[in-house]
C-alpha atoms as a PDB file:
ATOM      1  CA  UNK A   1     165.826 148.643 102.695  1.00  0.00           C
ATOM      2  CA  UNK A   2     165.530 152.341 101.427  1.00  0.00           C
ATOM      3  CA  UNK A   3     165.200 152.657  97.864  1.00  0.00           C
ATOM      4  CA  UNK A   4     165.953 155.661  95.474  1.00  0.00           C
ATOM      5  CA  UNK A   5     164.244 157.241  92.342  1.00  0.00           C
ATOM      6  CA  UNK A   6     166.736 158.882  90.148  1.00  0.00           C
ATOM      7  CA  UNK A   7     169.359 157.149  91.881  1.00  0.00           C
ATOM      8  CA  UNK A   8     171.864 158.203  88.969  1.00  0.00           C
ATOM      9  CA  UNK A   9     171.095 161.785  88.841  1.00  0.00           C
ATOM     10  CA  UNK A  10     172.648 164.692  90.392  1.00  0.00           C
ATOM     11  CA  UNK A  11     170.726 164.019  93.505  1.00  0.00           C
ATOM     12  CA  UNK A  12     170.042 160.905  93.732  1.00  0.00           C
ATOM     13  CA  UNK A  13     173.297 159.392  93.470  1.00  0.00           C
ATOM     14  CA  UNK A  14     174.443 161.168  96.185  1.00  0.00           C
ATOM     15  CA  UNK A  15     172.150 160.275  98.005  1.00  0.00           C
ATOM     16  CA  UNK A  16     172.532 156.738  97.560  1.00  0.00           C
ATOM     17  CA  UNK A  17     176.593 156.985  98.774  1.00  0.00           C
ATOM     18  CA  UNK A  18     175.591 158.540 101.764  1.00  0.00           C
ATOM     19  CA  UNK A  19     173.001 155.503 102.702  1.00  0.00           C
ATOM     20  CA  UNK A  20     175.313 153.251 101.891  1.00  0.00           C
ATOM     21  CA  UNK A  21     178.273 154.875 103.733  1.00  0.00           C
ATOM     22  CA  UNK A  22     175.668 154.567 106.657  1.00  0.00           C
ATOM     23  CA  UNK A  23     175.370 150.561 106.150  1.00  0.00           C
ATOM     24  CA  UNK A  24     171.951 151.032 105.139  1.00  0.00           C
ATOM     25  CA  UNK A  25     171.005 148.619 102.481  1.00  0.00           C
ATOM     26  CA  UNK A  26     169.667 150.448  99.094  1.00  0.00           C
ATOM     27  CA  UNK A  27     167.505 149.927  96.320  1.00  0.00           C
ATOM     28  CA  UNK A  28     168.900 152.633  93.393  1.00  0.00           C
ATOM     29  CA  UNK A  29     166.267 153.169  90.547  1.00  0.00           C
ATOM     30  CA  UNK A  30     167.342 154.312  87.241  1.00  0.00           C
ATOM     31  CA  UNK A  31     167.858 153.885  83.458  1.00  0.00           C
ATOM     32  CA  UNK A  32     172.171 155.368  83.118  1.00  0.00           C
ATOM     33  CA  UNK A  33     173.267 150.969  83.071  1.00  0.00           C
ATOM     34  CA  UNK A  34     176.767 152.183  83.557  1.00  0.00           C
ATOM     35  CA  UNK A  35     175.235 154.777  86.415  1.00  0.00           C
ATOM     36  CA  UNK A  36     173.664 152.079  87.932  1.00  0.00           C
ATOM     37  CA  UNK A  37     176.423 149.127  87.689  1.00  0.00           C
ATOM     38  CA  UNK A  38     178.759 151.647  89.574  1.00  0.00           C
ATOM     39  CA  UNK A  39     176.543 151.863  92.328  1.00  0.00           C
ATOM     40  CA  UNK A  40     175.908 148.135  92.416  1.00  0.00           C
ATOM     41  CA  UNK A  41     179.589 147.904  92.610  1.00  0.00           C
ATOM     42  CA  UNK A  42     179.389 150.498  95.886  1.00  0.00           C
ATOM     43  CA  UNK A  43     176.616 148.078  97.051  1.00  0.00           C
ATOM     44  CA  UNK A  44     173.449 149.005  96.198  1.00  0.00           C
ATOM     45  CA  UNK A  45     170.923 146.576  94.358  1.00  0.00           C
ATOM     46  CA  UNK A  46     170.345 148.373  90.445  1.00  0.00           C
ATOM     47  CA  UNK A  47     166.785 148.324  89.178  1.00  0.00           C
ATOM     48  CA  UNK A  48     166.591 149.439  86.185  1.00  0.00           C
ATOM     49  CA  UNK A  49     163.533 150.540  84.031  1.00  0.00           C
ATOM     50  CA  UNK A  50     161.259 153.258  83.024  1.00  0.00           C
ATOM     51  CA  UNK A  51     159.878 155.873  86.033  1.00  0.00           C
ATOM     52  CA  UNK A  52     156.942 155.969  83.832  1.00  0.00           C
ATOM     53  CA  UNK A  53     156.054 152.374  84.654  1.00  0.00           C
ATOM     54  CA  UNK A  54     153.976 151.781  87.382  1.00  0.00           C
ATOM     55  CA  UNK A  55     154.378 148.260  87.152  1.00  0.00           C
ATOM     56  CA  UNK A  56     158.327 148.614  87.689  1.00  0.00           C
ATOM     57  CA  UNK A  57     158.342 151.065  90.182  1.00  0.00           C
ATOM     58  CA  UNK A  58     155.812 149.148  92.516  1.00  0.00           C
ATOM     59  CA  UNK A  59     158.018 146.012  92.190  1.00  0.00           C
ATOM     60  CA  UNK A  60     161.421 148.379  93.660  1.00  0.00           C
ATOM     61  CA  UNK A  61     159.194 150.011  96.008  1.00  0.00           C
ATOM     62  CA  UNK A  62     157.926 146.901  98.021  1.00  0.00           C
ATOM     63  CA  UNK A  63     159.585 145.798 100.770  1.00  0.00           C
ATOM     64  CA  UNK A  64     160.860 149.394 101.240  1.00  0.00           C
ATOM     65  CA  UNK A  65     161.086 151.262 104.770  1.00  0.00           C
ATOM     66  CA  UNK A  66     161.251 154.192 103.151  1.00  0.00           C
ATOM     67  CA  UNK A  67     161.338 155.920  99.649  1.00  0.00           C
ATOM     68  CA  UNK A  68     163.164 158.832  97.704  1.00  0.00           C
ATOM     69  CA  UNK A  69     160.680 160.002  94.878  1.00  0.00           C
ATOM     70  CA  UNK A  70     161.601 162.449  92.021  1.00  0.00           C
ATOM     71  CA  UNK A  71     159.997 163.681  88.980  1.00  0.00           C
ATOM     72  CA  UNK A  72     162.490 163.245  85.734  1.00  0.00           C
ATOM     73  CA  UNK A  73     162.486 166.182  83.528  1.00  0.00           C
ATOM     74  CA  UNK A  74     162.935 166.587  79.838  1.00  0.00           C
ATOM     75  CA  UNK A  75     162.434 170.280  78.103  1.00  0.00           C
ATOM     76  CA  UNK A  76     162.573 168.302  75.278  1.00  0.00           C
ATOM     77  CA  UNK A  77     158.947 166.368  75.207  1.00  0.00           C
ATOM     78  CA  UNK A  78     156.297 167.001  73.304  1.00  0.00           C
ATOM     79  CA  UNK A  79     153.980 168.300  76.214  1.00  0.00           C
ATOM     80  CA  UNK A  80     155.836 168.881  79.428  1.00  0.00           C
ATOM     81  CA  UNK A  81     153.229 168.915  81.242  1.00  0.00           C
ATOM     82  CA  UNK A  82     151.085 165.512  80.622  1.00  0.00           C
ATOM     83  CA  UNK A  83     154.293 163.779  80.779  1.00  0.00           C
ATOM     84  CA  UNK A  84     154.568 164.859  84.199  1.00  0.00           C
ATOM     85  CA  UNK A  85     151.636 163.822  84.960  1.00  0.00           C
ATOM     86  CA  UNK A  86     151.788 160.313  83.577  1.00  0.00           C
ATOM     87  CA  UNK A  87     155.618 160.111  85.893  1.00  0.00           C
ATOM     88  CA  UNK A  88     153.677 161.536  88.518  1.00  0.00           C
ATOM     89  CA  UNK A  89     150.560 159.123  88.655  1.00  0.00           C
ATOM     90  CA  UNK A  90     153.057 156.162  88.146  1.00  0.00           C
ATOM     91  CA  UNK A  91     154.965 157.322  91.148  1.00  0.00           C
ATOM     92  CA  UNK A  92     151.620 157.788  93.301  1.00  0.00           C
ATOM     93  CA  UNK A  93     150.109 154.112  91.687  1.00  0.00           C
ATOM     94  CA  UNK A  94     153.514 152.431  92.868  1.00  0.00           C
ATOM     95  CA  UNK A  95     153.682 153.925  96.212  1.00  0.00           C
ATOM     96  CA  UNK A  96     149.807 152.505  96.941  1.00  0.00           C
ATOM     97  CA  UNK A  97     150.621 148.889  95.131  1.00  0.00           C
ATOM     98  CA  UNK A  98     153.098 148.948  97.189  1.00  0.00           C
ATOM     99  CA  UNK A  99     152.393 149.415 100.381  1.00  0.00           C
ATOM    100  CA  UNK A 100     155.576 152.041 101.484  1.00  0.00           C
ATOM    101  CA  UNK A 101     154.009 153.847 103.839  1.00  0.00           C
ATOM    102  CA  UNK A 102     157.551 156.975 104.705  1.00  0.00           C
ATOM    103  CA  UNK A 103     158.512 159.004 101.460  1.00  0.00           C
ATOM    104  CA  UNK A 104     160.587 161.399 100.965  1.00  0.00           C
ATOM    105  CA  UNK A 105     159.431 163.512  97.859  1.00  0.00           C
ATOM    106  CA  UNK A 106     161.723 165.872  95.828  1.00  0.00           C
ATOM    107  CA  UNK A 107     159.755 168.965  95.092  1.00  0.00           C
ATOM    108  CA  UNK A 108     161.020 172.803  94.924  1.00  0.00           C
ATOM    109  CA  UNK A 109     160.526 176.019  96.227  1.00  0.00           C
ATOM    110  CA  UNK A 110     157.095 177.641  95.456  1.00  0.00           C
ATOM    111  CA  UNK A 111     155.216 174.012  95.054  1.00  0.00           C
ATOM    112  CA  UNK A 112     152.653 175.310  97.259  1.00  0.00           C
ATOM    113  CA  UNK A 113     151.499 177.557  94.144  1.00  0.00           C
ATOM    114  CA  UNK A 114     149.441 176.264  91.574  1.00  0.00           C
ATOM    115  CA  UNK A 115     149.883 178.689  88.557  1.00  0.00           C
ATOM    116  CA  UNK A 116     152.401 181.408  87.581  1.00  0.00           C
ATOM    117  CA  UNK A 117     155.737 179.754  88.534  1.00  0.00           C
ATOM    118  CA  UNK A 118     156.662 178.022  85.200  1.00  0.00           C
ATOM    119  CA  UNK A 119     158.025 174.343  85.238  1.00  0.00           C
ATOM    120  CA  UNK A 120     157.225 174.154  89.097  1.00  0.00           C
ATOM    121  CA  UNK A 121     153.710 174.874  88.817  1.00  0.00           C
ATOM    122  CA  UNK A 122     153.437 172.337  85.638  1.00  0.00           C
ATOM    123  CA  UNK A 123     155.204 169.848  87.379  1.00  0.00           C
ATOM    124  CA  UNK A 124     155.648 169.783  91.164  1.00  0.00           C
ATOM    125  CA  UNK A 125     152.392 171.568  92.381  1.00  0.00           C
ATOM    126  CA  UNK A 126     150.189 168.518  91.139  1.00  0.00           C
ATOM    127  CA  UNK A 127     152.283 165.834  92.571  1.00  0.00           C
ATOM    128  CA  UNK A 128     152.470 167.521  96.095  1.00  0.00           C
ATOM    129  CA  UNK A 129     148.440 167.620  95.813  1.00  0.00           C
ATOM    130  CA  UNK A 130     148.673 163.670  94.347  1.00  0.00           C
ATOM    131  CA  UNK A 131     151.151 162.647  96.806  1.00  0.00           C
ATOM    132  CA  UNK A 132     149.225 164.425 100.061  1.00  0.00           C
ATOM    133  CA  UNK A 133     146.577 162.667  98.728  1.00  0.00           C
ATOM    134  CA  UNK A 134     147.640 159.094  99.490  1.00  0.00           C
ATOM    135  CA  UNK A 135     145.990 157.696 102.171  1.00  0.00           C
ATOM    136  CA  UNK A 136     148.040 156.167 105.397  1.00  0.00           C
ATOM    137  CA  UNK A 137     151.262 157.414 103.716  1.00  0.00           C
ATOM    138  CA  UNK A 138     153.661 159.916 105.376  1.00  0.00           C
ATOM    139  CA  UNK A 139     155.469 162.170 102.889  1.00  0.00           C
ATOM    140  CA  UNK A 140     158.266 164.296 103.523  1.00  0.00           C
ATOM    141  CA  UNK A 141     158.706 167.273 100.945  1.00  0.00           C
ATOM    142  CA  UNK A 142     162.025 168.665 100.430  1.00  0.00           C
ATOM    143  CA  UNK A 143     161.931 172.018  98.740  1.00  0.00           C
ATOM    144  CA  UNK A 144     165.151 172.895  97.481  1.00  0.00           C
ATOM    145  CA  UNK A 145     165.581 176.183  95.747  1.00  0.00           C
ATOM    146  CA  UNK A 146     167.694 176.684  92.517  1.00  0.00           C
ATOM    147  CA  UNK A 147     170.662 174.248  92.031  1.00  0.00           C
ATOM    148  CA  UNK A 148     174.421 175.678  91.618  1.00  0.00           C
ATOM    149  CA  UNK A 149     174.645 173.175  88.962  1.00  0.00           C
ATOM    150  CA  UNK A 150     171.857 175.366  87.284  1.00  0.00           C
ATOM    151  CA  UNK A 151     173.985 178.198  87.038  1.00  0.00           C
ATOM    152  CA  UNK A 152     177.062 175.633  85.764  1.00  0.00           C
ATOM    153  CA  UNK A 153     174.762 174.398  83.154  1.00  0.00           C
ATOM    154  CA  UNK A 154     175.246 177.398  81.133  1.00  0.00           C
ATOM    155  CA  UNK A 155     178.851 176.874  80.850  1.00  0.00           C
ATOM    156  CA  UNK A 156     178.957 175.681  76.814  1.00  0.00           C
ATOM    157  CA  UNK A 157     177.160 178.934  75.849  1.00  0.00           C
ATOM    158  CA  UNK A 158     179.152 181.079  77.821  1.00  0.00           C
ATOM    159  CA  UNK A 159     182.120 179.868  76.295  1.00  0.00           C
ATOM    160  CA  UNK A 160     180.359 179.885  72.860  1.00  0.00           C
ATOM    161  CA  UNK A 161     179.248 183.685  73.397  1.00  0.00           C
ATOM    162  CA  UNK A 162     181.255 185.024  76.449  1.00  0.00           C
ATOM    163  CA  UNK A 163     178.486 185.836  78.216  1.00  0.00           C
ATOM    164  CA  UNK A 164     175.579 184.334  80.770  1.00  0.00           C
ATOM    165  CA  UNK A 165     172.081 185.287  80.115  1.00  0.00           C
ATOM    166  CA  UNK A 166     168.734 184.297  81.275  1.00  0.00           C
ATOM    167  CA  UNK A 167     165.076 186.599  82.137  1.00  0.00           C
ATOM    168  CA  UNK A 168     165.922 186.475  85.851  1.00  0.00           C
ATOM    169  CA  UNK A 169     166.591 190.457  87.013  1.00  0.00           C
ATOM    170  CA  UNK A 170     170.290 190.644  87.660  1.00  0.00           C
ATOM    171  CA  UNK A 171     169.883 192.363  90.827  1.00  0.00           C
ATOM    172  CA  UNK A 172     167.356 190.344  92.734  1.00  0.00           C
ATOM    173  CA  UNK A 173     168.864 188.214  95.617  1.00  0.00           C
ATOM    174  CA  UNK A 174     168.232 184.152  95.138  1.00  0.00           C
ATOM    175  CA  UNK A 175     168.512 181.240  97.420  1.00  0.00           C
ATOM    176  CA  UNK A 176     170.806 178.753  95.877  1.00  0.00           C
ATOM    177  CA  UNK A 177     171.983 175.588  97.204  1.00  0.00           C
ATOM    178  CA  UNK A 178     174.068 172.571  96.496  1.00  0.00           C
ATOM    179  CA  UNK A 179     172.410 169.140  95.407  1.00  0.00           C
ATOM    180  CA  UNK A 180     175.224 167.789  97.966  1.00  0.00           C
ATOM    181  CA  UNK A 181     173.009 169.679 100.754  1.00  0.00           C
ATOM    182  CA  UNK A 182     169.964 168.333  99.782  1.00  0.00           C
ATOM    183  CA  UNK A 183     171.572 164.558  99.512  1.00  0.00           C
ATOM    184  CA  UNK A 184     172.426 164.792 102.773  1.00  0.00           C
ATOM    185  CA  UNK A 185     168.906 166.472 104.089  1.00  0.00           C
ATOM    186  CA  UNK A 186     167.346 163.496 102.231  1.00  0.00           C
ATOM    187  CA  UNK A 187     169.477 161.003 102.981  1.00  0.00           C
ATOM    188  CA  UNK A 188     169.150 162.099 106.751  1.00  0.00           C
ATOM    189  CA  UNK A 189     165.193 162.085 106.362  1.00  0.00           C
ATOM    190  CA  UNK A 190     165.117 158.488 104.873  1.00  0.00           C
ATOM    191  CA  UNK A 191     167.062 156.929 107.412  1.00  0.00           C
ATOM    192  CA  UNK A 192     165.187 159.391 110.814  1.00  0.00           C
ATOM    193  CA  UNK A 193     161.737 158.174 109.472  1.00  0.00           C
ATOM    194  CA  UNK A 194     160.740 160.702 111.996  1.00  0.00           C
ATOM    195  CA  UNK A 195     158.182 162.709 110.042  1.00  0.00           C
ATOM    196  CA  UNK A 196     154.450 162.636 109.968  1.00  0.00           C
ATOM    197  CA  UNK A 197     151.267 163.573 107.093  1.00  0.00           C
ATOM    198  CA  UNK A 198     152.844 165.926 104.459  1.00  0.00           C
ATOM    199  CA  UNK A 199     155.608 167.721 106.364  1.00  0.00           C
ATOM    200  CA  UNK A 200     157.650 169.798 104.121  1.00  0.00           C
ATOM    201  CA  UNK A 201     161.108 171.302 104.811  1.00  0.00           C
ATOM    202  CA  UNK A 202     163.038 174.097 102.561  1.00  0.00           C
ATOM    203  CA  UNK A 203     166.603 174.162 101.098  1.00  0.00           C
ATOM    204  CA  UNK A 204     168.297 177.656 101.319  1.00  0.00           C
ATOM    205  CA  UNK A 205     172.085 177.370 100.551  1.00  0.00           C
ATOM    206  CA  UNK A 206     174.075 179.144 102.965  1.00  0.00           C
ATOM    207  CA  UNK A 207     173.080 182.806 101.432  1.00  0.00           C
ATOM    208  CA  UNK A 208     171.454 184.343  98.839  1.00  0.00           C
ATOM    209  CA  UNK A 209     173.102 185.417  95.355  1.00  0.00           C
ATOM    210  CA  UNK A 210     172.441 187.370  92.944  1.00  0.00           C
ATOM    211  CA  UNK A 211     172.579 185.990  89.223  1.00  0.00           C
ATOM    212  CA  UNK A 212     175.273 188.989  88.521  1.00  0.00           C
ATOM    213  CA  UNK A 213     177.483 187.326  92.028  1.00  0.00           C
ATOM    214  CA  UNK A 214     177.164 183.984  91.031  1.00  0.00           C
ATOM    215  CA  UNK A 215     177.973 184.790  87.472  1.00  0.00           C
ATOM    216  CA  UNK A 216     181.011 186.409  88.546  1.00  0.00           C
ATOM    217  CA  UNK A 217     182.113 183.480  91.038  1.00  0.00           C
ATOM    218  CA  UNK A 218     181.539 180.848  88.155  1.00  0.00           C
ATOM    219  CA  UNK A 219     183.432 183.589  85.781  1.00  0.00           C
ATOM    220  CA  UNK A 220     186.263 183.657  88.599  1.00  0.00           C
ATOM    221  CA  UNK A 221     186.403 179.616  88.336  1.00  0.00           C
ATOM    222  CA  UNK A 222     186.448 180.026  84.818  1.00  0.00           C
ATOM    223  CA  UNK A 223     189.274 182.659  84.342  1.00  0.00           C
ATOM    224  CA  UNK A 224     186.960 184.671  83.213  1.00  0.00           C
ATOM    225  CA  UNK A 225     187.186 187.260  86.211  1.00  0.00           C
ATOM    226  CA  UNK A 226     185.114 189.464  84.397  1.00  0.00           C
ATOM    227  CA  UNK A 227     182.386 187.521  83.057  1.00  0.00           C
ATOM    228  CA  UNK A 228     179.110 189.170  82.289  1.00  0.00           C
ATOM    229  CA  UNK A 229     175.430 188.262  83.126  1.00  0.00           C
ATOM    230  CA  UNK A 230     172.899 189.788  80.435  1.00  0.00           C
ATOM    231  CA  UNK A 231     169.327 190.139  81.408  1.00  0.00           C
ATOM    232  CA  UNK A 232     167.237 188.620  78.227  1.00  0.00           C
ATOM    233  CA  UNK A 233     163.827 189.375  77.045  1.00  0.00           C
ATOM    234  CA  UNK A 234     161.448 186.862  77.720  1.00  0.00           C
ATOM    235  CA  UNK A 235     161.133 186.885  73.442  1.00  0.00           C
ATOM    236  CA  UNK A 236     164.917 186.468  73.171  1.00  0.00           C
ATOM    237  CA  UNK A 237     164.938 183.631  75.886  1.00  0.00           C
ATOM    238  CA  UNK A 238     162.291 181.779  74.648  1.00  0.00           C
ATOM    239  CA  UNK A 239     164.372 181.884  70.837  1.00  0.00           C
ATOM    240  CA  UNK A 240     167.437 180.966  72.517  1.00  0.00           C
ATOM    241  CA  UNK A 241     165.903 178.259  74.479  1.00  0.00           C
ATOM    242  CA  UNK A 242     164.078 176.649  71.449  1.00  0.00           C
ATOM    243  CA  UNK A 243     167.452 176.832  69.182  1.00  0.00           C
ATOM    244  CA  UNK A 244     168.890 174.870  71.932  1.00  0.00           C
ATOM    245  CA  UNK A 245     166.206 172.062  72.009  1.00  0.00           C
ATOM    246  CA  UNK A 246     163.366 172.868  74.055  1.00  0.00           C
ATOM    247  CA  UNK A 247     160.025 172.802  72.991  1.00  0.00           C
ATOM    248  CA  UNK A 248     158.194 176.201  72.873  1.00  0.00           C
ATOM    249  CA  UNK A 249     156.245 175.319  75.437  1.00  0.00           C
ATOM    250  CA  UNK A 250     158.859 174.347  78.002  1.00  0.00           C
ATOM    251  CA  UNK A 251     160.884 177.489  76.885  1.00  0.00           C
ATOM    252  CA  UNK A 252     158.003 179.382  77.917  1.00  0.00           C
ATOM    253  CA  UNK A 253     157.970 177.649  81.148  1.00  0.00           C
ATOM    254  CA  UNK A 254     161.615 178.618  81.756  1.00  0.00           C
ATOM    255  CA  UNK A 255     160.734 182.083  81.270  1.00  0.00           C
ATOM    256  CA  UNK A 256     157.635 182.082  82.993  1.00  0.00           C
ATOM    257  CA  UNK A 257     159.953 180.710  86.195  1.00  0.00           C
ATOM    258  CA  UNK A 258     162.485 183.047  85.774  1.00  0.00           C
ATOM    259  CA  UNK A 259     159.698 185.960  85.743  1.00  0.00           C
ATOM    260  CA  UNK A 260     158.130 184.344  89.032  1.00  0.00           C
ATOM    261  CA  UNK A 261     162.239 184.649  90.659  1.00  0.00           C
ATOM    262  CA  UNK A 262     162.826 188.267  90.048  1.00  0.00           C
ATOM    263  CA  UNK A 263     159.157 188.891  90.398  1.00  0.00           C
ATOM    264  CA  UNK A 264     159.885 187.637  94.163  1.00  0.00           C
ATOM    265  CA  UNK A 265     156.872 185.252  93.611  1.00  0.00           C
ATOM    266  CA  UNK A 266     159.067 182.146  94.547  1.00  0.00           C
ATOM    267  CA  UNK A 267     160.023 182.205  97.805  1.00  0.00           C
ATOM    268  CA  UNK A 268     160.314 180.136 101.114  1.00  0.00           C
ATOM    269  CA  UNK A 269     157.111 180.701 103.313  1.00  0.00           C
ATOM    270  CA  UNK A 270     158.889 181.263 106.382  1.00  0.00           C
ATOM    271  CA  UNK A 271     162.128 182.866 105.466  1.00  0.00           C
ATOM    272  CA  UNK A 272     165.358 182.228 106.292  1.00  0.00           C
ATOM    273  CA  UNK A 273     166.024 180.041 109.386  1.00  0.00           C
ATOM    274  CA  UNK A 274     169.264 178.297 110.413  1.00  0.00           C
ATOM    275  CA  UNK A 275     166.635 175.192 110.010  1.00  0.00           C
ATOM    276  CA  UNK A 276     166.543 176.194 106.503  1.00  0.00           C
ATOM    277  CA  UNK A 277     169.999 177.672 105.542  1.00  0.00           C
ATOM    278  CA  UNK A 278     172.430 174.900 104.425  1.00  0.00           C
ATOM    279  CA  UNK A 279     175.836 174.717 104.804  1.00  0.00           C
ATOM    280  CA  UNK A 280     177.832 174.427 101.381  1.00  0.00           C
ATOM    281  CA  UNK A 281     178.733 177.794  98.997  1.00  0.00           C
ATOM    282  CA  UNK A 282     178.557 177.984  95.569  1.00  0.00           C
ATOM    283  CA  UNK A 283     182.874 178.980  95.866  1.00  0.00           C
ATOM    284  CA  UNK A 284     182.964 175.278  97.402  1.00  0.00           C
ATOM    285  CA  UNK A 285     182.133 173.162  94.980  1.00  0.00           C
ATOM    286  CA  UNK A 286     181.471 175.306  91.760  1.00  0.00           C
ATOM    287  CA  UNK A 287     185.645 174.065  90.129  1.00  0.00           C
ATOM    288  CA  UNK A 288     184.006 170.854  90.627  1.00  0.00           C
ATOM    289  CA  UNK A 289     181.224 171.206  88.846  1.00  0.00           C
ATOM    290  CA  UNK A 290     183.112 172.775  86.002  1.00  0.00           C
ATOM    291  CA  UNK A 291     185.351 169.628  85.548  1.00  0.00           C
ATOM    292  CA  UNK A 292     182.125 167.365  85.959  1.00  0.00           C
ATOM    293  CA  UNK A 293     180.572 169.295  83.235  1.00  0.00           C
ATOM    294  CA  UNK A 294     183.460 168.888  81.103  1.00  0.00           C
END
């Protein structure tokens, strides 16, 4: 039994396909009912409750040869960061109650910092240091850089303003990878069990991007062949962001992570690799993720 955390996210669903096109029997954790009754209709087993309840989680956790952790995020809380801590001590509580001794733990490029990077150093440093913590427990991180479906997400405000802006430089070259390439490395992990302590492994894409070339590829997909990117001032950003629901203080998160990007603060410790360089371009799948976003 393998179970998932945020089994009906971008991620994690995938994820849970692939383990079950594999004839592995899963576990899928989440709160989406209609999310989770079409996986139990693929053939997973649907827990559903909150990821803030350590209670709950220990109960889907035991019994488990191996587990997919994730932190849920909301810009929208009242203080980002003490909510993640209260997911993230759940999580860690769970995992010990438990007794699941392989996880595989979502984290991001630039975890290994513990200040400067924004929502990653608010959120995902202090669970690495909570999970690597755990005693008898071998944890996997998978550090993923920047989503394509990031980039999509802006898709209502470019149509509202005809225009994509954000505070990252539009000239610095990003990693950027597809959630489908980091469902497979996970699903791939969970089933190998073949990792030991706090092993980590990084999530490239298949090339880097700059937010002006993957503006103008989602533009293309669009019909919007000549689709802008604006560079914003961390001021203008932070307004933006807060008009559109965030709280200051995750706003200024945002911005603080977009600084860290063109700043070339975030970055993979050992470069590029074919280890690290996945397969899938943001041209593959990025009409798809329009009409998903739709």
């Amino acid at each position: 039994m393998i179970t998932v955390m945020g089994a009906t996210g971008n991620v994690g669903r995938k994820i849970v396909h692939r383990l079950l096109a594999a004839g592995e029997p899963v576990r899928a954790i989440g709160r989406n009912q209609k999310a989770l009754a079409e996986l139990a209709a693929a053939g997973a087993e649907p827990r559903a409750g909150d990821a803030a309840d350590a209670a709950f989680l220990t109960d889907a956790f035991r019994g488990a040869d191996a587990v997919h952790t994730m932190l849920p995020y909301s810009p929208t809380v009242p203080d980002f960061r003490a909510e993640q801590a209260r997911l993230g001590e759940a999580i860690v509580t769970a995992i010990r109650d438990s007794g699941v001794r392989r996880v595989v733990a979502q984290s991001s490029l630039g975890a290994q910092l513990p200040a400067g990077t924004g929502f990653i150093a608010a959120s995902l440093y202090p669970q690495e240091q909570r999970l690597r913590a755990l005693e008898g427990v071998d944890v996997l991180f998978l550090r993923p850089t920047l989503f394509f479906e990031s980039i999509v997400a802006a898709v209502d405000i470019i149509e509202a303003t005809g225009v994509n802006a954000d505070v990252i430089d539009p000239d610095v070259p990003l990693p950027m990878v597809s959630t489908r390439d980091v469902a497979e490395a996970a699903a791939a992990a969970l089933r190998s069990r073949d990792w030991s302590g706090g092993d980590v492994r990084t999530l490239l894409g298949p090339c880097d991007l700059t937010y002006t070339e993957a503006t103008r590829i989602l533009g293309v997909a669009m019909g919007r062949p000549e689709l802008p990117y604006v560079q914003l001032p961390g001021d203008e950003m932070t307004a933006a962001l807060v008009e559109a629901g965030f709280t200051p203080d995750a706003a200024a998160l945002h911005v603080e992570m977009g600084n860290a990007m063109s700043a070339g603060t975030i970055t993979p410790r050992e470069g590029r690799t074919p280890q690290t360089t996945t397969p899938i371009r943001f041209e593959d799948v990025v009409s798809e993720l329009l009409e998903d976003a739709s």
